[in-house]
Protein backbone atom coordinates (compact mmCIF):
# COMPACT_ATOMS: atom_id res chain seq x y z
CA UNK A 1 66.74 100.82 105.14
CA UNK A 2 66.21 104.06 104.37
CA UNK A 3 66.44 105.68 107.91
CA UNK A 4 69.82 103.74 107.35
CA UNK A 5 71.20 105.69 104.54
CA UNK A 6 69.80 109.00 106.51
CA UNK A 7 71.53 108.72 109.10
CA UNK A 8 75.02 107.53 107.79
CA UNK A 9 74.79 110.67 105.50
CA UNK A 10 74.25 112.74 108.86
CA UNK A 11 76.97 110.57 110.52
CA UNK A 12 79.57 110.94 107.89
CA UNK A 13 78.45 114.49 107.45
CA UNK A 14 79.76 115.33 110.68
CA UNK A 15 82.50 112.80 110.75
CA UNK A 16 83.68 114.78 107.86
CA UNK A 17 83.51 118.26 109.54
CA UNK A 18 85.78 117.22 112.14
CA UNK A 19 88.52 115.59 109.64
CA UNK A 20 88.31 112.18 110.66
CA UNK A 21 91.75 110.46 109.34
CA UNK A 22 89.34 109.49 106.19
CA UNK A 23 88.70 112.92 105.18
CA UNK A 24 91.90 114.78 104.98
CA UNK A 25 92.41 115.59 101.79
CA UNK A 26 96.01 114.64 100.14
CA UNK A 27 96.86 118.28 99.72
CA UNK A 28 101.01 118.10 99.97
CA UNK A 29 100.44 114.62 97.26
CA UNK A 30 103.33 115.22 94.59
CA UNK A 31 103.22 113.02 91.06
CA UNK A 32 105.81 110.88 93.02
CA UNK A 33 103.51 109.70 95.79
CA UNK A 34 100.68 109.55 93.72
CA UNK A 35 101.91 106.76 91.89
CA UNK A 36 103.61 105.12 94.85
CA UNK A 37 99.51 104.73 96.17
CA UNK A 38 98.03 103.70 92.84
CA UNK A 39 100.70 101.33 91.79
CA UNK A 40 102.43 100.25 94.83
CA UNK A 41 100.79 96.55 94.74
CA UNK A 42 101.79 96.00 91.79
CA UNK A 43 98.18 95.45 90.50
CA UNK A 44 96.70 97.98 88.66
CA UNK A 45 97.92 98.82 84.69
CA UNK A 46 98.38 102.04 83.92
CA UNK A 47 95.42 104.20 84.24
CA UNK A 48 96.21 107.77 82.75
CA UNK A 49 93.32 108.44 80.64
CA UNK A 50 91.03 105.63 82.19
CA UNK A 51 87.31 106.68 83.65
CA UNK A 52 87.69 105.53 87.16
CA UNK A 53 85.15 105.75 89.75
CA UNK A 54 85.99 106.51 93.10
CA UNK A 55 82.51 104.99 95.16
CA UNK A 56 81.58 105.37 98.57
CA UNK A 57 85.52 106.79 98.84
CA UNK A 58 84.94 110.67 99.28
CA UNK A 59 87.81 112.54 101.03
CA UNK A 60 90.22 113.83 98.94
CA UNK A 61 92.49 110.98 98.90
CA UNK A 62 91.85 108.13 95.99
CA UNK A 63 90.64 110.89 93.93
CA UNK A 64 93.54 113.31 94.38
CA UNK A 65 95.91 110.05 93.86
CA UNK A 66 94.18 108.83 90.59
CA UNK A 67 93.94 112.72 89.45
CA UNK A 68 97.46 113.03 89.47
CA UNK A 69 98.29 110.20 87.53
CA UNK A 70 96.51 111.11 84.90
CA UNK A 71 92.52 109.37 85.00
CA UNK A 72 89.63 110.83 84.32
CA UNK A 73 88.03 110.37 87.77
CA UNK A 74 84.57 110.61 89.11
CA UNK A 75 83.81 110.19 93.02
CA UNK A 76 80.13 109.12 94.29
CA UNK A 77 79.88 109.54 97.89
CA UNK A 78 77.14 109.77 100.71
CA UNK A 79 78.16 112.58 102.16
CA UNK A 80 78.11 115.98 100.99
CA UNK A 81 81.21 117.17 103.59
CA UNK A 82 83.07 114.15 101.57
CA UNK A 83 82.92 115.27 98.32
CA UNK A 84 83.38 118.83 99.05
CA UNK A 85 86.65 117.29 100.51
CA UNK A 86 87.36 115.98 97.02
CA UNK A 87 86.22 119.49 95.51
CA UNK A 88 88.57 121.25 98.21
CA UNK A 89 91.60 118.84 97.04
CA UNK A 90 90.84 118.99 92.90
CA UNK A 91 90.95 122.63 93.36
CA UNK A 92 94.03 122.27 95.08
CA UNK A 93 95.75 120.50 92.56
CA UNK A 94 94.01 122.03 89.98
CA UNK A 95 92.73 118.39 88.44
CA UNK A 96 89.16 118.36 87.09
CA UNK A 97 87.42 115.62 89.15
CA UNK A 98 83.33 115.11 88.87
CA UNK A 99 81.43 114.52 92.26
CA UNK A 100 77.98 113.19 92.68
CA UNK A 101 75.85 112.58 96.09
CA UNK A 102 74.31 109.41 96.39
CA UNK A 103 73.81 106.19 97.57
CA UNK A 104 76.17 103.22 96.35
CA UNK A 105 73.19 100.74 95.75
CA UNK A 106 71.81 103.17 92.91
CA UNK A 107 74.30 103.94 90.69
CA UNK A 108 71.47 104.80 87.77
CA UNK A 109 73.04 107.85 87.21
CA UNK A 110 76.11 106.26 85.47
CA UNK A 111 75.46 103.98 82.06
CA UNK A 112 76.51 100.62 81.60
CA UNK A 113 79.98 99.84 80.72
CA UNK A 114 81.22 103.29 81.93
CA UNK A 115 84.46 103.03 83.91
CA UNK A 116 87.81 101.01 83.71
CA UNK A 117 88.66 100.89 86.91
CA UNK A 118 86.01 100.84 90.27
CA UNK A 119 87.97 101.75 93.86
CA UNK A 120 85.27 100.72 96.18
CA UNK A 121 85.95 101.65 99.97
CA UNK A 122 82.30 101.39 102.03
CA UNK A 123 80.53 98.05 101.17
CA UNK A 124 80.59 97.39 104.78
CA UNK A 125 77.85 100.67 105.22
CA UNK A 126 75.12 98.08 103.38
CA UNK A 127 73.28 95.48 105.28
CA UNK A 128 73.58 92.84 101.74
CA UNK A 129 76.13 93.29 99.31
CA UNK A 130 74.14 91.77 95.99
CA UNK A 131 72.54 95.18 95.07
CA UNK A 132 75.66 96.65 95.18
CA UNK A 133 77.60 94.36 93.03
CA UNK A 134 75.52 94.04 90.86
CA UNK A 135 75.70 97.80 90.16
CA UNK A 136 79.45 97.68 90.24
CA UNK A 137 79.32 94.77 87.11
CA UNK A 138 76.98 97.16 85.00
CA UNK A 139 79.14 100.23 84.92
CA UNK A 140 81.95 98.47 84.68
CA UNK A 141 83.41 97.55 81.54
CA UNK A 142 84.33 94.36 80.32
CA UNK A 143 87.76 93.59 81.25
CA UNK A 144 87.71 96.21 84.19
CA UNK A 145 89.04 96.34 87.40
CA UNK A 146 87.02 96.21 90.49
CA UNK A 147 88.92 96.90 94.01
CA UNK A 148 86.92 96.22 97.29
CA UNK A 149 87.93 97.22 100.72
CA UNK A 150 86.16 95.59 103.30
CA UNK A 151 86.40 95.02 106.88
CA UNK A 152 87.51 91.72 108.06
CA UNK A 153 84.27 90.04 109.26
CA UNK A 154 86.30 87.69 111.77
CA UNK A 155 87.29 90.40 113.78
CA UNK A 156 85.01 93.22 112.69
CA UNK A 157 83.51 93.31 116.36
CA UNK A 158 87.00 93.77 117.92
CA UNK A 159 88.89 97.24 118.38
CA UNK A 160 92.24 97.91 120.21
CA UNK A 161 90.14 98.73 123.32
CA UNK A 162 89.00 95.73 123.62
CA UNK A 163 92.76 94.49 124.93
CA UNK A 164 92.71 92.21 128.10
CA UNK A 165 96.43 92.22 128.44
CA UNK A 166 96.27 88.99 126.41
CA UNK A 167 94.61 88.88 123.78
CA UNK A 168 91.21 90.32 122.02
CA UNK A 169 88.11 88.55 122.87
CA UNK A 170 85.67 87.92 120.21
CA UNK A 171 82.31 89.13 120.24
CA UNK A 172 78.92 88.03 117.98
CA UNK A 173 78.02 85.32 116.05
CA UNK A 174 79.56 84.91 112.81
CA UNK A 175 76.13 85.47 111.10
CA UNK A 176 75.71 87.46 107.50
CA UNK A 177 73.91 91.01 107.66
CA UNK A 178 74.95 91.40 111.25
CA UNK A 179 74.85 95.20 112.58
CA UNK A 180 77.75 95.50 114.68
CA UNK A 181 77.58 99.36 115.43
CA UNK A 182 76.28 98.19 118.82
CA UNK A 183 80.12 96.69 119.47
CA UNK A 184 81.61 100.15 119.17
CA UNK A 185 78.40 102.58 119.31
CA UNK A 186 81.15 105.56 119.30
CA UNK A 187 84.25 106.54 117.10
CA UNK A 188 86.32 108.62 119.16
CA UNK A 189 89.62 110.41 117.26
CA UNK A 190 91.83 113.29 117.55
CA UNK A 191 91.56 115.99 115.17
CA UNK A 192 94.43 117.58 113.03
CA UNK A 193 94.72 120.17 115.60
CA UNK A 194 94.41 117.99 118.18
CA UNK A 195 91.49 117.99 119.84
CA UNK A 196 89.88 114.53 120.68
CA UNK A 197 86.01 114.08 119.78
CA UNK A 198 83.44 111.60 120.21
CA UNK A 199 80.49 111.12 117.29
CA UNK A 200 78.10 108.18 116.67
CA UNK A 201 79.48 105.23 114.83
CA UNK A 202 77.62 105.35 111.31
CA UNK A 203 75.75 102.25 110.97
CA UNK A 204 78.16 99.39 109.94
CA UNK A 205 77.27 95.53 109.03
CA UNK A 206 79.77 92.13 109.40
CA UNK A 207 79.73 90.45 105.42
CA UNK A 208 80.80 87.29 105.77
CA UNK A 209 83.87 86.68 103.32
CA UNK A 210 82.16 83.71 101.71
CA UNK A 211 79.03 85.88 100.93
CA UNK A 212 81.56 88.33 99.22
CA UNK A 213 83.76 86.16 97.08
CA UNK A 214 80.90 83.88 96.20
CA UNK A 215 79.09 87.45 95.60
CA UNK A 216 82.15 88.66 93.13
CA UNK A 217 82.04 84.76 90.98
CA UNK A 218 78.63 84.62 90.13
CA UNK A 219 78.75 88.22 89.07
CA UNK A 220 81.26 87.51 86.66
CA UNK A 221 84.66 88.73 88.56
CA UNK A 222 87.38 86.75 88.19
CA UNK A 223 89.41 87.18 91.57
CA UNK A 224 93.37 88.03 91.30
CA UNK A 225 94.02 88.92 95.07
CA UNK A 226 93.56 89.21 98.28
CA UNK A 227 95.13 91.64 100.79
CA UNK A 228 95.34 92.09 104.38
CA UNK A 229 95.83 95.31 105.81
CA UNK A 230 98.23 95.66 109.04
CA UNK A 231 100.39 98.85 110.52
CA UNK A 232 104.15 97.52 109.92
CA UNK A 233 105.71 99.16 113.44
CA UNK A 234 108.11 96.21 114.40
CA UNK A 235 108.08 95.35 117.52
CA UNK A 236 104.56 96.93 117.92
CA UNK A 237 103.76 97.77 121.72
CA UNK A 238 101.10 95.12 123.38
CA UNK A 239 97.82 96.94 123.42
CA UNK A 240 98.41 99.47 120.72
CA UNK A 241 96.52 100.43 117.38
CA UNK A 242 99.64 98.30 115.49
CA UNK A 243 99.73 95.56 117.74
CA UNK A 244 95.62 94.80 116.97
CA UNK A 245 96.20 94.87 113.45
CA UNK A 246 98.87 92.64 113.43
CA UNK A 247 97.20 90.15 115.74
CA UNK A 248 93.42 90.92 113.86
CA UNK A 249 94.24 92.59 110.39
CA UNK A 250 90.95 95.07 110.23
CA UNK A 251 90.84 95.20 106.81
CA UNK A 252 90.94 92.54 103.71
CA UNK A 253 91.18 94.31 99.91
CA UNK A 254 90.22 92.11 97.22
CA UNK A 255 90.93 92.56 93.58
CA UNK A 256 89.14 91.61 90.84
CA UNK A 257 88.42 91.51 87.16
CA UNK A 258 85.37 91.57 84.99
CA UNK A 259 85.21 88.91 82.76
CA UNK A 260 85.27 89.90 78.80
């Protein structure tokens, strides 16, 4: 496991030096769109003033969002070129937000009952989830919020290269703990000045949904919703980054709350 963690650092690391889309900071974010992204779903209560951690969600993005609407935020990230992301967009703003390296299965660092609010974006990075939930319950609050992003296991295989001209063909077994890295050993993106690279895929492993929600009860979540996350370009064009996620939505968000 170990080697595991090392090398998603060094993946991420140089993921981040590039500005892959998940680490451009949100440096033109006004109070206005800030509270469009926190409170758009209609889910979260107010959190100016709440402790909210930001974990395995470096970038400059959740944190810059939650900064300007008034919490007290703290991001814990693998990476080092993550968090100096964050660093780079709190200085920006001028919004005092704490960073800490590490890895999201330890979260000693923190004491229980911390934070109101947990914005989870990499549980996907772990080969088992348990660990990690388990440290998401104890510095959490009772009564706090927990939101997971995760990557749809039924289609977690797939990509928009994968496009036959009718469809996307599934690939794997639908089996817990799976690796799936070998399915798309590459991420390949275009830069912000447009230059397109090609890095090795960080190591990346299929959760069955089951084995998440089941996960979340016996932990003590009480589950409040589930999202699916597709581009909204209508009609989107056969073949095309839209067009998958509207056929195979690569992302589910599930929100949660920690029992009293």
């Amino acid at each position: 496991m170990e080697h595991i963690i090392r090398e998603n650092r060094e993946r991420w690391n140089v993921l981040a030096e590039h500005k892959t889309m998940h680490s451009r900071p949100f440096l033109d974010f006004t109070r206005e769109d800030a509270e469009r992204f926190v409170y758009g779903s209609g889910l979260l209560p107010d959190v100016a003033g709440k402790r909210v951690l930001c974990l395995a969600n470096g970038g400059g993005m959740q944190s810059v969002a939650f900064g300007l609407v008034g919490a007290r935020v703290t991001v814990f990230d693998l990476s080092d070129v993550q968090l100096e992301r964050d660093r780079e967009a709190a200085a920006h703003h001028r919004l005092s937000i704490e960073t800490i390296q590490g890895d999201m299965r330890d979260l000693s660092v923190f004491a229980d009952n911390t934070f109101d609010l947990v914005i989870h974006g990499g549980l996907n990075y772990c080969p088992a989830v348990e660990q990690v939930l388990r440290e998401a319950v104890r510095v959490l609050r009772p009564g706090g919020c927990y939101d997971v992003m995760i990557l749809n296991p039924f289609t977690q295989a797939l990509d928009e290269e994968s496009w036959d001209g009718t469809g996307y063909r599934l690939r794997g077994l639908y089996r817990d703990g799976e690796e799936v890295t070998p399915y798309h050993p590459i991420w390949e993106e275009e830069r912000p000045d447009g230059v397109t690279f090609r890095v090795k895929y960080p190591h990346e492993f299929r959760h069955r949904l089951s084995t998440v929600v089941n996960t979340l009860i016996s932990n003590g979540f009480i589950l409040m919703h589930l999202g699916e996350w597709m581009r909204n370009d209508d009609p989107p064009e056969p073949g095309s980054w839209p067009y998958f996620t509207q056929m195979a939505p690569p992302f589910l968000s599930i929100f949660c709350r920690l029992e009293k």
